[in-house]
Protein backbone atom coordinates (compact mmCIF):
# COMPACT_ATOMS: atom_id res chain seq x y z
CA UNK A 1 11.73 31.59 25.70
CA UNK A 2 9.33 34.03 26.67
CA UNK A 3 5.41 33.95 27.20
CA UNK A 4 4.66 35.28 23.51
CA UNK A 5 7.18 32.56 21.79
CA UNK A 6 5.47 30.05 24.26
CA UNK A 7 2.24 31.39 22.99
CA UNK A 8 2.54 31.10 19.35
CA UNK A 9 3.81 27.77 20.04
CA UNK A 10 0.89 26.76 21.81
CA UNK A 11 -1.45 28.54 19.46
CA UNK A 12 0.76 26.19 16.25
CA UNK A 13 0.46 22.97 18.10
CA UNK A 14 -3.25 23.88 18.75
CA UNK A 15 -4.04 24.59 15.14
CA UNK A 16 -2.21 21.45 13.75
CA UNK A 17 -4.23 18.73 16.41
CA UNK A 18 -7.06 20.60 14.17
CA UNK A 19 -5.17 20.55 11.09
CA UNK A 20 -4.55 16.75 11.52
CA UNK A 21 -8.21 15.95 12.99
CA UNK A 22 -10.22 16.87 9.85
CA UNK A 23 -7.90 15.11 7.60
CA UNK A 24 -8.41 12.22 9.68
CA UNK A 25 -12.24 12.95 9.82
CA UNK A 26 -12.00 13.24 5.95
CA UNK A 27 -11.05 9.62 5.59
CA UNK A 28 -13.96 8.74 7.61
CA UNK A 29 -16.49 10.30 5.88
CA UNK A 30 -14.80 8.76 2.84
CA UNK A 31 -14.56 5.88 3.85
CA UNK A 32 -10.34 6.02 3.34
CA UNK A 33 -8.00 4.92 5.58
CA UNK A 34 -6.59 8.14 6.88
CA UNK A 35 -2.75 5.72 8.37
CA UNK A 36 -2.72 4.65 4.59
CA UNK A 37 -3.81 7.72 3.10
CA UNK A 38 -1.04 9.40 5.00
CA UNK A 39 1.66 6.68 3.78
CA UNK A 40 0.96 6.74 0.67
CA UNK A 41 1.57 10.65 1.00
CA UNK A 42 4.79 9.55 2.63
CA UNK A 43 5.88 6.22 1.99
CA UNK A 44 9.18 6.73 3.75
CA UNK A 45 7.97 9.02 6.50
CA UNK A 46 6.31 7.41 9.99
CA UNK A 47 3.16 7.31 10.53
CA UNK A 48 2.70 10.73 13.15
CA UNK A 49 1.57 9.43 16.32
CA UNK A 50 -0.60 12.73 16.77
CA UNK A 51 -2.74 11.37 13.90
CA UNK A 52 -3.02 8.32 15.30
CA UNK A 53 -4.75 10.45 18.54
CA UNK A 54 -6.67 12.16 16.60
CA UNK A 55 -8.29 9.28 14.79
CA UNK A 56 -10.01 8.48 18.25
CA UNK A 57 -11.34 12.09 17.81
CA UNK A 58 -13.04 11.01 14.81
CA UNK A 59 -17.10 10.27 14.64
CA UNK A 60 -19.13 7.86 12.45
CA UNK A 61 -19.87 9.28 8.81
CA UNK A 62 -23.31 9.37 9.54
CA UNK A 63 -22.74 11.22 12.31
CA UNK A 64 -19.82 13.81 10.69
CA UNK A 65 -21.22 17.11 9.42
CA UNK A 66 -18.86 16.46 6.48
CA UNK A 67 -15.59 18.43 5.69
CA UNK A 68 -15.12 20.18 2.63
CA UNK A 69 -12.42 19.28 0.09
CA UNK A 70 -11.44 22.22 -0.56
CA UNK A 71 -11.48 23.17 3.15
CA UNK A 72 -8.81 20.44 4.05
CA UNK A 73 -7.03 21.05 0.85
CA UNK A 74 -6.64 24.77 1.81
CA UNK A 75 -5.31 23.52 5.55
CA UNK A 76 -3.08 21.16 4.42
CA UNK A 77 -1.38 23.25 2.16
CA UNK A 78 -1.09 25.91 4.85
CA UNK A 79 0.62 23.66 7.21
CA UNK A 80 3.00 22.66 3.85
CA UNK A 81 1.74 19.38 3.55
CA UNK A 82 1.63 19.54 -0.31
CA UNK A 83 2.11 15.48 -0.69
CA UNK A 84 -1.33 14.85 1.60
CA UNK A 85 -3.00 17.93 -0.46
CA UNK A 86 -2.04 15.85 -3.70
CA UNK A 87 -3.33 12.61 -2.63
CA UNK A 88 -6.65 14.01 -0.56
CA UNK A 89 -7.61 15.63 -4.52
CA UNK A 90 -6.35 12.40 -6.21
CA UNK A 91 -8.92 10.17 -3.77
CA UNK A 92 -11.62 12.65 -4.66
CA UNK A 93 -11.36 12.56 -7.66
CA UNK A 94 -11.60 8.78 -7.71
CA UNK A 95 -14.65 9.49 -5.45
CA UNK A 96 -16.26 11.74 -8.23
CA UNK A 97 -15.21 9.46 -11.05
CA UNK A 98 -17.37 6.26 -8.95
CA UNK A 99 -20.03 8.23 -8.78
CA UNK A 100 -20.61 9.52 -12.61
């Protein structure tokens, strides 16, 4: 492999810890639990153990500057995680339904 391959790797890796830590940072600021969130995305998948790092990334609610939906939506999708996309929407919407 040579430095640019190792690169782009890199560079992938990089961008999914970030991909990974706003859905997790999502479910805080919604008060979701981002493991069950994800399995219920997945049922028959494990639980990644990168999201399970990047939950100790994660700050308070009160302390989060908030992520957009439709941010996270647009990330997950462009990391083809459809399923998560899906059920990130469906718990908003649930959110939005609460609130009306």
């Amino acid at each position: 492999m040579n430095e640019k391959d190792e690169w782009i790797i890199q560079k992938y890796k990089e961008e999914e810890k970030m991909m990974i830590l706003l859905f997790a940072q999502w479910c805080v600021d919604h008060g979701e639990n981002a493991v069950e969130v994800y399995q219920t995305a997945y049922p028959y998948q494990e639980v990644s153990p990168l999201l399970k790092e990047m939950l100790k990334d994660t700050v308070p609610a009160k302390e989060s500057e908030g992520i957009q939906e439709e941010l996270l939506l647009d990330v997950l999708s462009a990391f083809g995680n459809e399923e998560l996309a899906f059920t990130v929407a469906e718990i908003s919407s649930s959110h939005e339904e609460k609130r009306l």
